[in-house]
Protein backbone atom coordinates (compact mmCIF):
# COMPACT_ATOMS: atom_id res chain seq x y z
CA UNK A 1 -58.20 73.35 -62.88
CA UNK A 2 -58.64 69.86 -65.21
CA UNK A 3 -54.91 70.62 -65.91
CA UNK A 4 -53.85 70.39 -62.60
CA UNK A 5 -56.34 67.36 -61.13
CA UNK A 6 -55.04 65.38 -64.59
CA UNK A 7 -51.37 66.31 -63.06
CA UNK A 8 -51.51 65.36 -59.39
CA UNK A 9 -53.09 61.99 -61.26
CA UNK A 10 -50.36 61.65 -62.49
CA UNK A 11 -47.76 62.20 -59.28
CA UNK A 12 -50.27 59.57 -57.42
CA UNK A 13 -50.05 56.79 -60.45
CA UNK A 14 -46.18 57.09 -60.58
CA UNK A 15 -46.39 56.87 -56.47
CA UNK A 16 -48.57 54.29 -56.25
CA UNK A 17 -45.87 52.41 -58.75
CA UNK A 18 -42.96 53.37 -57.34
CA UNK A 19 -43.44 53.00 -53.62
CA UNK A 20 -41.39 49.75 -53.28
CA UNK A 21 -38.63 50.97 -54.89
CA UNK A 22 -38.58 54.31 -52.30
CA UNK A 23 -39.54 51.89 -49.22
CA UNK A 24 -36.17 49.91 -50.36
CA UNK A 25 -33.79 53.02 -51.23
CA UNK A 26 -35.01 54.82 -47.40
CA UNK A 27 -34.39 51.52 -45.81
CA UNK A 28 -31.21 51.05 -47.65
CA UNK A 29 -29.94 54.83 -46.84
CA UNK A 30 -31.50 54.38 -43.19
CA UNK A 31 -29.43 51.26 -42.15
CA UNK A 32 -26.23 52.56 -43.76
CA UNK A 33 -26.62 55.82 -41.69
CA UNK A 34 -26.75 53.89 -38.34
CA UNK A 35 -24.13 51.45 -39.47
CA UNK A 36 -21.45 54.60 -39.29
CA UNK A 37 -23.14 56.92 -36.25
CA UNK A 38 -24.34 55.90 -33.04
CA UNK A 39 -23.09 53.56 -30.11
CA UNK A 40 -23.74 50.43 -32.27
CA UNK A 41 -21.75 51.66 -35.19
CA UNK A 42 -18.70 50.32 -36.74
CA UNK A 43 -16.82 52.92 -35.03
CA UNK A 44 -17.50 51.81 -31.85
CA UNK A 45 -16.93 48.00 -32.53
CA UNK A 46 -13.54 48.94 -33.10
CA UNK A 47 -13.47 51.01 -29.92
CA UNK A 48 -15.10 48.37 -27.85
CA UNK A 49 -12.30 45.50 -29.48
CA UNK A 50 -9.23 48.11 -28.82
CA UNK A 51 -10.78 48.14 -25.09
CA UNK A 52 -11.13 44.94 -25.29
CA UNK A 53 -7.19 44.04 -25.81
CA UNK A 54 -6.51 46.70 -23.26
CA UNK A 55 -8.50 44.64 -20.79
CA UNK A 56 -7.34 41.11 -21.49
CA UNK A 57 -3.23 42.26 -21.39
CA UNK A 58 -4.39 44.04 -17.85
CA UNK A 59 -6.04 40.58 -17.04
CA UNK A 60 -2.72 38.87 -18.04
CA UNK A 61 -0.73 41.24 -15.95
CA UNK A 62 -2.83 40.66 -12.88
CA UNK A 63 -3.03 36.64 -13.84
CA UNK A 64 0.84 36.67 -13.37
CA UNK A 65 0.93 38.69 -10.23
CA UNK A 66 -2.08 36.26 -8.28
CA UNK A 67 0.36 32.93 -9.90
CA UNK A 68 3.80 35.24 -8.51
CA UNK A 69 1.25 35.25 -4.84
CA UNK A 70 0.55 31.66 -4.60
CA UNK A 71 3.84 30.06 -5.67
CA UNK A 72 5.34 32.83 -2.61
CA UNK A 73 2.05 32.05 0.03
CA UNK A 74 2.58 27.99 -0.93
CA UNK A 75 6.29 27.97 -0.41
CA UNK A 76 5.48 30.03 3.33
CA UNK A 77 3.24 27.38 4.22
CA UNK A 78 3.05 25.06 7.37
CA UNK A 79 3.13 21.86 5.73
CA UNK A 80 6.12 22.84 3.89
CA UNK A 81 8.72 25.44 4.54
CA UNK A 82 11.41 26.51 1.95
CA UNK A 83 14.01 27.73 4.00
CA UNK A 84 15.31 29.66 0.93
CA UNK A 85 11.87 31.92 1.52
CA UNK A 86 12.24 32.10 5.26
CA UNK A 87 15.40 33.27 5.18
CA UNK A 88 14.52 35.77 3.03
CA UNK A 89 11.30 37.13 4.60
CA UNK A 90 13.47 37.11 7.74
CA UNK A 91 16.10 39.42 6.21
CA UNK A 92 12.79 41.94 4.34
CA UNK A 93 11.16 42.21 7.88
CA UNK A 94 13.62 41.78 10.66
CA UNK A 95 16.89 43.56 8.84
CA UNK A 96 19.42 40.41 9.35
CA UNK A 97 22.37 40.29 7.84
CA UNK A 98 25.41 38.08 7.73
CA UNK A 99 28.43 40.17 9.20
CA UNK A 100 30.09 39.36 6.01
CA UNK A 101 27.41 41.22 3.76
CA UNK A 102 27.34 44.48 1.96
CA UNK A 103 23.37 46.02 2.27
CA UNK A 104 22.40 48.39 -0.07
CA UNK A 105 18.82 49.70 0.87
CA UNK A 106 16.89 50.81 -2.33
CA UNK A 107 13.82 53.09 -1.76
């Protein structure tokens, strides 16, 4: 029974010395376990930056149709009227054609 009271002693004098250096290897192993699972892992950084690139190209893409929009709406309006553009909103909507003209209808 001494025996085994001198051991556990023992176990609690090597704990009570080593505890900092366990504290700092559970912490260690701890943070490098959530740095590879979980949504704020590495692996999702890279998913949320790949999303991100999708995003801003799709942002581009719509950026050049609203700029396509505005130069067409500007040239259609009432201060100043491209003919060019009336003409050909006139031949979109109302089917005119020069008798002269070949029309080809794509669908």
């Amino acid at each position: 029974m001494i025996r085994i009271v001198d051991r556990v002693g023992h176990i609690i004098l090597g704990l009570k010395r080593n505890w900092p250096s366990g504290l700092s290897l559970f912490l260690v192993a701890y943070f490098t376990f959530h740095a590879f699972q979980g949504d704020n892992s590495i692996h999702a950084l890279r998913a949320l930056q790949q999303q991100e690139i999708e995003l801003s190209a799709e942002a581009d893409a719509i950026r050049a149709t609203r700029n396509y929009m505005i130069t067409k709406t500007t040239a259609l309006s009432r201060q100043a009227v491209d003919p060019d553009m009336l003409e050909e909103q006139v031949r979109n909507r109302l089917g005119f054609a020069h008798p002269d003209e070949v029309i080809i209808i794509l669908k």
